[in-house]
C-alpha atoms as a PDB file:
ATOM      1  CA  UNK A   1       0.000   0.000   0.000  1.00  0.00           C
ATOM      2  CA  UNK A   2       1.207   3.470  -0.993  1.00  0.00           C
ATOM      3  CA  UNK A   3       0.103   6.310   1.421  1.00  0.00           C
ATOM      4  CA  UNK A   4       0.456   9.901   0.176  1.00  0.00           C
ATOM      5  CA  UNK A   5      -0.464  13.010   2.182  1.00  0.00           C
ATOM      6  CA  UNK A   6      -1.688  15.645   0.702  1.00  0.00           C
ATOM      7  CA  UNK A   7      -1.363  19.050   2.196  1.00  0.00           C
ATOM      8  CA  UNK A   8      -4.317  21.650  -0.097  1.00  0.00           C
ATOM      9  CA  UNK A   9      -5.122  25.398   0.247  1.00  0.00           C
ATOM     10  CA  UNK A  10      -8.470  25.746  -0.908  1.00  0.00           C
ATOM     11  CA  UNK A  11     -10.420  29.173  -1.672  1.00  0.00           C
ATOM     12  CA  UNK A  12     -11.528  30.206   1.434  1.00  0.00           C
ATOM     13  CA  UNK A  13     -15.378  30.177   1.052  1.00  0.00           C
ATOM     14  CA  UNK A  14     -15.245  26.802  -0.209  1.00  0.00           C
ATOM     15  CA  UNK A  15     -13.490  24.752   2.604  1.00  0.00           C
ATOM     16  CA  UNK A  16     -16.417  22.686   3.535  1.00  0.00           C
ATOM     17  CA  UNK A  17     -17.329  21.771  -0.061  1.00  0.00           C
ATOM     18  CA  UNK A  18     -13.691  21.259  -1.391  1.00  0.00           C
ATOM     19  CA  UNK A  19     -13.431  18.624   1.475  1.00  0.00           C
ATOM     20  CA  UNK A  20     -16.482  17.132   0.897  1.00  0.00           C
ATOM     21  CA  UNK A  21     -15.365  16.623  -2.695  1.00  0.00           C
ATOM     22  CA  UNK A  22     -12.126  15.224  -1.675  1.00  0.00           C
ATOM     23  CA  UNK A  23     -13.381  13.203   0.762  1.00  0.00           C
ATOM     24  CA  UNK A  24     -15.330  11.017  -1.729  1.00  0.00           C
ATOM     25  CA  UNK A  25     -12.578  10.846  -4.147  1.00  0.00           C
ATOM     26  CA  UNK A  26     -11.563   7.174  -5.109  1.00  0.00           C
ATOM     27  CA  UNK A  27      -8.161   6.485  -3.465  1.00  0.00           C
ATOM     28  CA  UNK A  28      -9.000   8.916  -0.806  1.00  0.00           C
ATOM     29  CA  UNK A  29      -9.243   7.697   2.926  1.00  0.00           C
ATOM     30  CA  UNK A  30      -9.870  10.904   4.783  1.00  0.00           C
ATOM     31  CA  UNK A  31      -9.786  14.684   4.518  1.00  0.00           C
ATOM     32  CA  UNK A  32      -8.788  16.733   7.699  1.00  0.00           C
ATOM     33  CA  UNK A  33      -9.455  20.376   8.227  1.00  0.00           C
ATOM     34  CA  UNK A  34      -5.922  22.023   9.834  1.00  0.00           C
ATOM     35  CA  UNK A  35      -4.371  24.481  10.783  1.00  0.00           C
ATOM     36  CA  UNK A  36      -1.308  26.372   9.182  1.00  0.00           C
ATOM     37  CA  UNK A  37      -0.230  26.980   5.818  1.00  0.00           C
ATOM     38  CA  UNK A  38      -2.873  24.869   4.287  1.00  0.00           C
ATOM     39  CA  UNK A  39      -6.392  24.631   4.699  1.00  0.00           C
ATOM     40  CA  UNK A  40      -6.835  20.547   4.022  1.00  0.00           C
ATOM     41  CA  UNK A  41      -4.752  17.504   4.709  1.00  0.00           C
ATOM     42  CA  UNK A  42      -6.058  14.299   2.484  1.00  0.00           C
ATOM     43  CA  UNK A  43      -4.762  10.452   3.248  1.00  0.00           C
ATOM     44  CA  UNK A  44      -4.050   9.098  -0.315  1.00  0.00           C
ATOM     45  CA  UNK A  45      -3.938   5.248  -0.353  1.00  0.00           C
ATOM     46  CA  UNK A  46      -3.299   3.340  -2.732  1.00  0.00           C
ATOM     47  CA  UNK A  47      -2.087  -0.113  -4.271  1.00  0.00           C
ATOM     48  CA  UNK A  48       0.436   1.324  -6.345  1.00  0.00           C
ATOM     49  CA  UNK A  49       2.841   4.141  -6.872  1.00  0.00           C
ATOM     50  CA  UNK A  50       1.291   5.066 -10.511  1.00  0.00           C
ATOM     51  CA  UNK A  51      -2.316   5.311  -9.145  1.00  0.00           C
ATOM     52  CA  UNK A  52      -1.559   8.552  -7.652  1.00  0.00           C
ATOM     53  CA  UNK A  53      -1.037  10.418 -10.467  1.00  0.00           C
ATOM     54  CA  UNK A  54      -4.641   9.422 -10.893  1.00  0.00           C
ATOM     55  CA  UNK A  55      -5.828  10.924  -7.506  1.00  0.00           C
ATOM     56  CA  UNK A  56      -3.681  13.566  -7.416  1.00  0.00           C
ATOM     57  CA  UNK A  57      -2.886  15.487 -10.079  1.00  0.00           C
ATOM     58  CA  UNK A  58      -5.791  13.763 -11.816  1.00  0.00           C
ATOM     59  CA  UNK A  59      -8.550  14.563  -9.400  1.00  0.00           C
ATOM     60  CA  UNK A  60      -7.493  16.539  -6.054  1.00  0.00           C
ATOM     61  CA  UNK A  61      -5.982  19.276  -8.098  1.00  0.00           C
ATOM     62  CA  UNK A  62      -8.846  19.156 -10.232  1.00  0.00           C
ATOM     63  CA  UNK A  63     -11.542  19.842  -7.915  1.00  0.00           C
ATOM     64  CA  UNK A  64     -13.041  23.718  -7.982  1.00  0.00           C
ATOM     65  CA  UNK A  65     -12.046  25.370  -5.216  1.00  0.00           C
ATOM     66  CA  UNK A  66      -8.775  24.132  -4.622  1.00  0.00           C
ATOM     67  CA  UNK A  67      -5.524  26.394  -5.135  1.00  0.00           C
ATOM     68  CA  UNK A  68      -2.750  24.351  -4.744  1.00  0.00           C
ATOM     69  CA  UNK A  69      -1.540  21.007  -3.211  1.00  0.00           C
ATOM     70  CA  UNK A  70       1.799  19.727  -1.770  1.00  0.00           C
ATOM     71  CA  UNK A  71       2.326  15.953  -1.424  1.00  0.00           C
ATOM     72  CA  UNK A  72       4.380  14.382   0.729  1.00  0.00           C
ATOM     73  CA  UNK A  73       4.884  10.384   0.362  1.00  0.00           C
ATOM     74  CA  UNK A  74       5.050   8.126   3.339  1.00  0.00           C
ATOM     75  CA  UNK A  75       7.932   5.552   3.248  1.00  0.00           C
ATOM     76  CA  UNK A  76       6.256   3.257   6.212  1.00  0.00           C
ATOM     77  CA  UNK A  77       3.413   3.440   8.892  1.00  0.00           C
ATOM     78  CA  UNK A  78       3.204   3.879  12.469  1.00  0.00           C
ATOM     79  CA  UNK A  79       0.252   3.171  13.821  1.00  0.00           C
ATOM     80  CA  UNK A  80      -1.409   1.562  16.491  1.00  0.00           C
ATOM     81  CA  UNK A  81      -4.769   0.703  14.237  1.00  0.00           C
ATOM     82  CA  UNK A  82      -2.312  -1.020  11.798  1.00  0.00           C
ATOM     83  CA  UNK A  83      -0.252  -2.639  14.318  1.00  0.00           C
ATOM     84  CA  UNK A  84      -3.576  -4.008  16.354  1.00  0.00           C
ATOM     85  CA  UNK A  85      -5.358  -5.585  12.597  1.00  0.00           C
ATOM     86  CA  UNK A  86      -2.479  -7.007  11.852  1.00  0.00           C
ATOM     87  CA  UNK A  87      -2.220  -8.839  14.930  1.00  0.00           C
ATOM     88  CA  UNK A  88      -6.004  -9.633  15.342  1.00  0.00           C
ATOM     89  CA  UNK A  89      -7.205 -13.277  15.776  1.00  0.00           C
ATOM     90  CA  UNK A  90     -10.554 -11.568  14.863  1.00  0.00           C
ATOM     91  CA  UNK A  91     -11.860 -11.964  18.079  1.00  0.00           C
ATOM     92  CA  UNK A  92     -14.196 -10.099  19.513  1.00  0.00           C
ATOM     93  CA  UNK A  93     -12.935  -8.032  22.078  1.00  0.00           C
ATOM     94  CA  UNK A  94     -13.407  -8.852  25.619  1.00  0.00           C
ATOM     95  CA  UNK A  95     -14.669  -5.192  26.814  1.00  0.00           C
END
């Protein structure tokens, strides 16, 4: 899996509908609001390196509203949710 982050400035008084848009892009996990320099973070995954010239620069930078995007490309994840699926009997947990 290839995970891309995607840091977009959007036109102001279209936030909510730029992320929207985003948000149900194919490829596209999930859109954050943030602060900073940028408006909009998006988690790109996807099954190979090529495919995100399709979501990217094929779609995200395609959507009105947006101004400009910055990607950044993740060389390996951290994270608990991975770690704790990957280790899962599929159990259900004992709460």
């Amino acid at each position: 899996m290839v995970t891309a982050i995607v840091f977009v400035k959007a036109d102001v008084a279209r936030i909510h509908e730029v992320a929207e848009t985003i948000a149900g892009l194919e490829g596209v996990s999930e859109v954050y609001s943030i602060t900073g320099d940028h408006d909009l973070m998006a988690m790109v995954r996807v099954r190979r390196h090529d495919t995100l010239n399709d979501v990217i620069p094929g779609r995200i930078n395609k959507v009105p509203g947006v101004v400009s995007t910055e990607t950044h490309i993740a060389f390996r994840t951290y994270s608990q949710h991975d770690l704790e699926q990957a280790f899962s009997l599929g159990l259900p947990d004992a709460d």
